[in-house]
Protein backbone atom coordinates (compact mmCIF):
# COMPACT_ATOMS: atom_id res chain seq x y z
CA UNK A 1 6.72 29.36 237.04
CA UNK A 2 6.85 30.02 232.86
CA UNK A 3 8.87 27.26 231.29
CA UNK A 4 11.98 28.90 229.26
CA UNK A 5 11.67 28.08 225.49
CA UNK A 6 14.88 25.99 225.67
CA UNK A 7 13.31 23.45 228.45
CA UNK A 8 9.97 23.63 226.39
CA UNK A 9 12.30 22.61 223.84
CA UNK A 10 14.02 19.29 226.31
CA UNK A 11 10.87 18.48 226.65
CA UNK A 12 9.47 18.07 223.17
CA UNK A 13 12.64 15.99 222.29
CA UNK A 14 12.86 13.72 225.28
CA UNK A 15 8.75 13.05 223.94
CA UNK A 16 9.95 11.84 220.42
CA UNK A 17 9.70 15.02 218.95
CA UNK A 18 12.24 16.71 216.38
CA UNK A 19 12.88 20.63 216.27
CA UNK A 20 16.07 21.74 214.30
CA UNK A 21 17.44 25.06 213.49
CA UNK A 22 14.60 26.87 215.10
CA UNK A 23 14.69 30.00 217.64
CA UNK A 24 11.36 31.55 219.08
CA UNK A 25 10.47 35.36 218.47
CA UNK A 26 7.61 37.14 220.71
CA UNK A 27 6.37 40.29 218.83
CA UNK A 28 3.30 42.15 219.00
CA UNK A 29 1.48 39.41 217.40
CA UNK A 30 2.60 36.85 219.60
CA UNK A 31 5.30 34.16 219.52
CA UNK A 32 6.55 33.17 216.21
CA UNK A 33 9.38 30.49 215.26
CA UNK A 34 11.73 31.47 212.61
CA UNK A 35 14.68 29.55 211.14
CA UNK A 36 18.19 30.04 213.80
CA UNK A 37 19.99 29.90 210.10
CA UNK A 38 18.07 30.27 206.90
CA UNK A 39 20.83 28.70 205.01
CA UNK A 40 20.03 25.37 207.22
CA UNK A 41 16.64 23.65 206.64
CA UNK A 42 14.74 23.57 209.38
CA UNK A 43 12.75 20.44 209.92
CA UNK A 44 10.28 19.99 212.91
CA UNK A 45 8.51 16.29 213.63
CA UNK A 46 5.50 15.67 216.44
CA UNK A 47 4.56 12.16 216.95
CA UNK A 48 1.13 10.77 217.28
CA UNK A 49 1.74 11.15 221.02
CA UNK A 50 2.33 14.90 221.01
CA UNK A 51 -1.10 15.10 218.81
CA UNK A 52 -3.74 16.36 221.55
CA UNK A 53 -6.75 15.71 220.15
CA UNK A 54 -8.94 18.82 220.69
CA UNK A 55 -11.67 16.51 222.29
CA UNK A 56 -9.40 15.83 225.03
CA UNK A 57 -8.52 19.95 226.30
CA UNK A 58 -10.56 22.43 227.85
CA UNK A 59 -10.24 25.47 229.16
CA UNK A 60 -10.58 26.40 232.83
CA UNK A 61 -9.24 30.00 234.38
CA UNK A 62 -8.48 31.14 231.14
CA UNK A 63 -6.10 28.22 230.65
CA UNK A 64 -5.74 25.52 227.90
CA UNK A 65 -5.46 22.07 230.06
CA UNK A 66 -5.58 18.17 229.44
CA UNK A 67 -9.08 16.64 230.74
CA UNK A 68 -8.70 15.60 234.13
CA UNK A 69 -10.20 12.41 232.71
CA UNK A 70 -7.98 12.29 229.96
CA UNK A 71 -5.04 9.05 229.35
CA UNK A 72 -2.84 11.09 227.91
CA UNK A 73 0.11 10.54 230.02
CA UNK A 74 1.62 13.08 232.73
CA UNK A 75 5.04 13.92 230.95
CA UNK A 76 2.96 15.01 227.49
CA UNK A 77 0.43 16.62 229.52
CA UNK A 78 3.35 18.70 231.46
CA UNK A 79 4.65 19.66 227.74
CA UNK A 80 1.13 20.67 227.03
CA UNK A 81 -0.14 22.34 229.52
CA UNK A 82 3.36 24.61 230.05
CA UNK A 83 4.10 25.12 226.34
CA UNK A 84 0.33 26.94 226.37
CA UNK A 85 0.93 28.95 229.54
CA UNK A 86 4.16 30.04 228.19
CA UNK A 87 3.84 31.04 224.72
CA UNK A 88 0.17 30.11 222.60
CA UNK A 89 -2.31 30.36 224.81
CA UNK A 90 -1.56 34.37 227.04
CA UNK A 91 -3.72 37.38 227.78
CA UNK A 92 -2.02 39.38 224.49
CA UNK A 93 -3.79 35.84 222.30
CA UNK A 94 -6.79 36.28 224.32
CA UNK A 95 -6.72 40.32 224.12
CA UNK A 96 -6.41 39.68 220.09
CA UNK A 97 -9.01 37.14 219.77
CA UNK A 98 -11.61 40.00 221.62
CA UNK A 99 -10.53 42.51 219.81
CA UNK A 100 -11.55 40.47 216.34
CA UNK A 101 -14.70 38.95 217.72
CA UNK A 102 -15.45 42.82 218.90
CA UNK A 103 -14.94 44.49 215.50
CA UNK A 104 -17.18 40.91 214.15
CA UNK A 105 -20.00 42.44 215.95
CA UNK A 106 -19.64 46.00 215.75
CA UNK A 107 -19.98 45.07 211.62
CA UNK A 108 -23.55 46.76 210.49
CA UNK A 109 -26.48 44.62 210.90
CA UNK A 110 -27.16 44.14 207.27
CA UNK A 111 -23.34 42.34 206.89
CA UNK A 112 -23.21 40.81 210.17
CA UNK A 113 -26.65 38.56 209.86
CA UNK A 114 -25.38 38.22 206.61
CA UNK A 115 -22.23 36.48 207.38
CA UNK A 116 -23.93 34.45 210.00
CA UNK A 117 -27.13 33.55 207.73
CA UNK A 118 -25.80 33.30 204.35
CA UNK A 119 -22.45 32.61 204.05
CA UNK A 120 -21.93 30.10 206.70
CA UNK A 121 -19.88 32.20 209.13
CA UNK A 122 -19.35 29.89 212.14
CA UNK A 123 -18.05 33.04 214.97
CA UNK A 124 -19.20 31.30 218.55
CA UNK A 125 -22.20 32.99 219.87
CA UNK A 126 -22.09 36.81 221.71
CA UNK A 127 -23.62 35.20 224.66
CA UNK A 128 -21.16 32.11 224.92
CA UNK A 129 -19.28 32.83 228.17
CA UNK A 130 -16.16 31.10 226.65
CA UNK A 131 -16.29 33.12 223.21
CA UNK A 132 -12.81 34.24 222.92
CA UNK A 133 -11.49 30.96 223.84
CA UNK A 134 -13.27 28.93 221.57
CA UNK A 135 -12.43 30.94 218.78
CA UNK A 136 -8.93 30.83 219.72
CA UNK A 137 -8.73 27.31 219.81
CA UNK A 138 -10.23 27.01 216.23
CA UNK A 139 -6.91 29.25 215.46
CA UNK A 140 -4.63 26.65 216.85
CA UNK A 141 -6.14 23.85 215.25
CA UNK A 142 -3.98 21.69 212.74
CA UNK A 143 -5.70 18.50 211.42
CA UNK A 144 -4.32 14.87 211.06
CA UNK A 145 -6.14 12.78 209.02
CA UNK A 146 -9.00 14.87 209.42
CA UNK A 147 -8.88 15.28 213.21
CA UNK A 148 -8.92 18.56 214.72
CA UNK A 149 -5.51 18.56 217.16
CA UNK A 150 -3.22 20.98 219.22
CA UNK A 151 0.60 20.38 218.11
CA UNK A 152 2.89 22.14 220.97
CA UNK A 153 6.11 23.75 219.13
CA UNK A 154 4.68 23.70 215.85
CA UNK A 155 1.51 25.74 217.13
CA UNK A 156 4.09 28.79 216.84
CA UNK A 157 4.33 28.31 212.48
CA UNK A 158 2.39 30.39 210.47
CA UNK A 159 -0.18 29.72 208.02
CA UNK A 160 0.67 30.52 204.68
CA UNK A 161 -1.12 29.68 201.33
CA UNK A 162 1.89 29.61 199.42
CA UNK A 163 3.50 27.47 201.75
CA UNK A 164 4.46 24.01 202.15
CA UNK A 165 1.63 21.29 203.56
CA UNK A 166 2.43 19.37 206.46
CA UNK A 167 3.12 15.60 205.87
CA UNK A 168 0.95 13.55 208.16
CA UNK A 169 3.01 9.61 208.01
CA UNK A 170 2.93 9.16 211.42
CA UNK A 171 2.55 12.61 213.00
CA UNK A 172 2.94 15.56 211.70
CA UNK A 173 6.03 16.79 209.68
CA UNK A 174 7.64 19.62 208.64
CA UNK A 175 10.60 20.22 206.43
CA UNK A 176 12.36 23.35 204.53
CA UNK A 177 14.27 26.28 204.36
CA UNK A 178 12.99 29.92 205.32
CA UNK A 179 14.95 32.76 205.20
CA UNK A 180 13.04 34.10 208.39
CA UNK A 181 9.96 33.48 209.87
CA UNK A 182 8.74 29.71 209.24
CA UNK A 183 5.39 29.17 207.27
CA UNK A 184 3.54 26.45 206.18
CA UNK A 185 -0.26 25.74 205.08
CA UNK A 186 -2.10 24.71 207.78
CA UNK A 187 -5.24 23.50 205.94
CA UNK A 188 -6.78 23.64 202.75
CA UNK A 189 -8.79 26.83 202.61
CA UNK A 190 -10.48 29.66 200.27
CA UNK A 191 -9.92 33.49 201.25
CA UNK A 192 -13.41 33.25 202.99
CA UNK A 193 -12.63 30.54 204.96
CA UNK A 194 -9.07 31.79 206.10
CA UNK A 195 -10.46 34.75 207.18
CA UNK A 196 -12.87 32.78 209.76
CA UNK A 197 -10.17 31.11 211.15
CA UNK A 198 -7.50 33.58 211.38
CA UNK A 199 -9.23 36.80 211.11
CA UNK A 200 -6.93 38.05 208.03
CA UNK A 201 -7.23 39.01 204.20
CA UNK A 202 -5.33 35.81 202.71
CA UNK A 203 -4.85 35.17 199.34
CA UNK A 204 -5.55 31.19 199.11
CA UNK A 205 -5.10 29.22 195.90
CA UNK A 206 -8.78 27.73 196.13
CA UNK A 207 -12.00 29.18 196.43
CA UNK A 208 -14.75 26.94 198.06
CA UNK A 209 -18.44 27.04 197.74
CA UNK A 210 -20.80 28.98 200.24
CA UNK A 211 -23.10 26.38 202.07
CA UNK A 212 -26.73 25.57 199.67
CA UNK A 213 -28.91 23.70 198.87
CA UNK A 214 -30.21 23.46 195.45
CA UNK A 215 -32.48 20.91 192.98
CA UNK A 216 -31.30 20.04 189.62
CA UNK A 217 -34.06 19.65 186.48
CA UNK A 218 -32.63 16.66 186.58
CA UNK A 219 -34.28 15.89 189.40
CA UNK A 220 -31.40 15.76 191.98
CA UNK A 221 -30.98 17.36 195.19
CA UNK A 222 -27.72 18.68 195.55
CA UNK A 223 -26.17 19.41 198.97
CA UNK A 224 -23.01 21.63 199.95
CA UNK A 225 -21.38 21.79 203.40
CA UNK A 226 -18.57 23.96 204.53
CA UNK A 227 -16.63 21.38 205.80
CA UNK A 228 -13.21 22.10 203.94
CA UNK A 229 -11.53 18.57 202.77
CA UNK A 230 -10.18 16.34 200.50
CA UNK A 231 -10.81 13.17 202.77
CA UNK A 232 -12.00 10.99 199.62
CA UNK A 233 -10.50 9.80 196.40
CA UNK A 234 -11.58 9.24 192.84
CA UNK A 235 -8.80 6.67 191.73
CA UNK A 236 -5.58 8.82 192.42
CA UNK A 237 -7.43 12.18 192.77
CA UNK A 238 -8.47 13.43 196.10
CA UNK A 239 -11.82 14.83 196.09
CA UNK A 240 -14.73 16.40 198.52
CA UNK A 241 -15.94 13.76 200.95
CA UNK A 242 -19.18 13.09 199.21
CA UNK A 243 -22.27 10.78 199.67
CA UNK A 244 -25.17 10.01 197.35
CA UNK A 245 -28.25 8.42 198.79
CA UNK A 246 -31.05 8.02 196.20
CA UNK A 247 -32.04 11.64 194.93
CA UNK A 248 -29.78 13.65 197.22
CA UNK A 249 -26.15 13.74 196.26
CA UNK A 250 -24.15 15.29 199.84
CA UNK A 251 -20.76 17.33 199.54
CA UNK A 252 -18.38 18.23 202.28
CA UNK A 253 -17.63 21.13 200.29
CA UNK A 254 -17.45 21.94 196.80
CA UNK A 255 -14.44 23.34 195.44
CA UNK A 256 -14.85 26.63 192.75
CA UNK A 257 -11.38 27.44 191.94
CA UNK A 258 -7.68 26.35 192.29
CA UNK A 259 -5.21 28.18 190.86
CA UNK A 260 -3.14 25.34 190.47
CA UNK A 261 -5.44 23.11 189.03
CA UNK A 262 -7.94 25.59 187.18
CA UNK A 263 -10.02 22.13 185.60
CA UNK A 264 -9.96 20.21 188.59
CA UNK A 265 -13.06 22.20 190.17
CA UNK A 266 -15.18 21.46 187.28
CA UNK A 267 -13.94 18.18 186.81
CA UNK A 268 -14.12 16.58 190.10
CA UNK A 269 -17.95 17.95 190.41
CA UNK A 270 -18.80 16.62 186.87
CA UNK A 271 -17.36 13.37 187.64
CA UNK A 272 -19.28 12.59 191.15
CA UNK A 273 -22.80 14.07 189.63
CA UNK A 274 -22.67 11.95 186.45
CA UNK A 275 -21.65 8.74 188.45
CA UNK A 276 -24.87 9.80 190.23
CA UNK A 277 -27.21 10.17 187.55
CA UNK A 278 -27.64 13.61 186.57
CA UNK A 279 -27.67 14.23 182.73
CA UNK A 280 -26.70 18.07 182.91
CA UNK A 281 -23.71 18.54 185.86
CA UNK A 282 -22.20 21.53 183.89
CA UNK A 283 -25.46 23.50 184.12
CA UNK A 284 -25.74 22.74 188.07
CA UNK A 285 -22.22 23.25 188.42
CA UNK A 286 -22.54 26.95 186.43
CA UNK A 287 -25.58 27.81 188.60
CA UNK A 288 -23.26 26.63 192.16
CA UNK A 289 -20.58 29.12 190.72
CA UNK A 290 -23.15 31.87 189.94
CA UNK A 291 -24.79 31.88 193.22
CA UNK A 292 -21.48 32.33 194.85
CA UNK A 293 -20.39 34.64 192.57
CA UNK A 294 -23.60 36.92 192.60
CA UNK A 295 -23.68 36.63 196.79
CA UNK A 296 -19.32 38.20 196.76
CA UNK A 297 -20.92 40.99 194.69
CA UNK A 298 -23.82 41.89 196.81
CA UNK A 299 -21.83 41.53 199.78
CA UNK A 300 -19.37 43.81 198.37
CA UNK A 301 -21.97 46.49 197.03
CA UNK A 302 -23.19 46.14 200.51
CA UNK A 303 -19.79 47.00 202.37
CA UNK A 304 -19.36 49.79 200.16
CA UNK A 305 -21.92 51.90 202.14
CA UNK A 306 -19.57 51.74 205.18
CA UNK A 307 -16.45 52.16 206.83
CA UNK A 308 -13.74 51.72 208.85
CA UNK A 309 -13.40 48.76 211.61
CA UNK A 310 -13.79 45.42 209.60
CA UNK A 311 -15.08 46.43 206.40
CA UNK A 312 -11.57 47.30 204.93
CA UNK A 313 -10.37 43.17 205.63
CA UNK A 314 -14.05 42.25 204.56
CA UNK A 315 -13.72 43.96 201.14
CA UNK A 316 -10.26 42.43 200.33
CA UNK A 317 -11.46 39.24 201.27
CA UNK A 318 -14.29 38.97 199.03
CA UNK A 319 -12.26 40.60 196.30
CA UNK A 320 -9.42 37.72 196.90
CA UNK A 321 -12.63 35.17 196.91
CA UNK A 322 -13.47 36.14 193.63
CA UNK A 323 -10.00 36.56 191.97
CA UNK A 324 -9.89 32.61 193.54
CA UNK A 325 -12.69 31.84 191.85
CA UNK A 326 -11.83 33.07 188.05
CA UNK A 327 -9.31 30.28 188.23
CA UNK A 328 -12.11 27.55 187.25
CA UNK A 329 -11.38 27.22 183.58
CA UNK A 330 -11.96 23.76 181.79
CA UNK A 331 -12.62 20.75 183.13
CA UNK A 332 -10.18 18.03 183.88
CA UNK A 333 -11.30 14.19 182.77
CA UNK A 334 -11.49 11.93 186.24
């Protein structure tokens, strides 16, 4: 039998969680928590013990469950295992997740090995038997100090660029006012990248480099992941996660554009490449901003030969990509 949102709700509390002035709405999109009174903050608290690390879940049946082998301990498991049957994890998420995965691979040849070969696109493989379910589980993924984990209750907010980060002091918090539906930004990402994850045209306040590889005349090889963080700090500015081993200077990911911070790209990539060596980072930086630039435009010339299924969400994406990217102006002393 379903749990009832209120005894989902019990449960959370009598687990050391905190959810105030909240309600649950199920729409065609699934179930959604909004503020009970938008004149009220709403503030919603998981601690470390309702933080299921994604290593310890799997999915059997078509359900989300706790490893059998887990030590996570029975009452958070209960929580877990119901909240997902009940609300996050039902055929209408699963029917959704096809349906995007579906229209992924109906995409013409030309864009679809394109996506997968140049741009980085990780979309689980068409002959994965458990293809819908991993990519919903990348949906529900919030991250505490950089771990991937399921959250029960606060699965249900929205991502939203605009909206307030998560504070992650032992667990994960969440405190504001909403006049309906409750939003906040679930992680760091560019247009591109948010449109991976959650299948949508969003218009994110960074833009992030494509995946390369490229050699400096400098003499440095210069490496860029897609591996979306600010895990590392230069003095009171968070940066890429970066490494530099001789020659070869390693980035998680290299940011291109922040509206907020329009010098910060520039700055944080000068910084890191002259520390390393390299005599000329604002020509390798240019060229990283160029390529990506110059592969948004092709992509787009290329969608316009086509229609209809993806290719509308496509095109808005790599338009928002490169209106993300025009904010890299300056660069900002670090």
């Amino acid at each position: 039998m379903a749990w009832t949102w209120d005894f989902i709700l019990q449960a959370f509390k009598a687990l050391g969680g905190a959810a105030e002035n909240i309600t649950v709405r199920k729409g065609p999109a699934g179930a959604t928590i909004a503020a009970a009174d938008p004149e009220k903050p709403v503030q919603l608290y998981a601690p470390e013990n309702l933080l299921f690390p994604v290593s310890e879940v799997e999915v059997a049946g078509g359900r989300l469950k706790i490893k059998d082998a887990s030590s996570i301990g029975k009452g958070e498991r209960s929580l877990f295992e119901n909240f997902y049957d009940s609300f996050a994890w039902s055929d209408r998420d699963r029917e959704q997740a096809a349906a995007f995965l579906q229209a992924f691979d109906a995409l013409p040849d030309e864009i679809h090995d394109a996506l997968l070969d140049e741009f980085g696109a990780e979309i689980p493989a068409a002959d994965s038997s458990d293809r819908v379910d991993l990519w919903l589980l990348q949906r529900r993924v919030l991250y505490w100090h950089g771990k991937p984990v399921l959250v029960p209750v606060l699965d249900l907010v929205g991502h939203d660029p605009k909206g307030l980060p998560y504070d992650e002091t032992n667990g994960i918090f969440l405190s504001g006012t909403f006049a309906a539906e409750v939003h906040m930004q679930r992680k760091l990402l560019s247009p591109f990248g948010a449109f991976l994850r959650f299948g949508i045209a969003s218009p994110e306040r960074a833009a992030f480099s494509l995946p390369m590889e490229l050699n400096t005349e400098g003499g440095f090889h210069v490496v860029i992941d897609q591996s979306i963080n600010l895990g590392a700090r230069l003095g009171s500015i968070p940066v890429p996660v970066f490494k530099t081993e001789g020659r070869t200077v390693r980035f998680s990911c290299v940011m291109v554009g922040s509206s907020r911070n329009p010098r910060l790209s520039r700055g944080i990539f000068y910084r890191i490449m002259k520390d390393a060596g390299e005599t000329k980072p604002d020509q390798v930086f240019d060229n990283i901003l160029h390529i990506n630039q110059m592969s948004f435009l092709k992509l787009l010339d290329a969608l316009e030969r086509y229609d209809g299924g993806m290719i509308p969400t496509l095109k808005k994406v790599a338009h928002l990509q490169l209106e993300a990217m025009t904010w890299c102006i300056g660069a900002r002393s670090i």
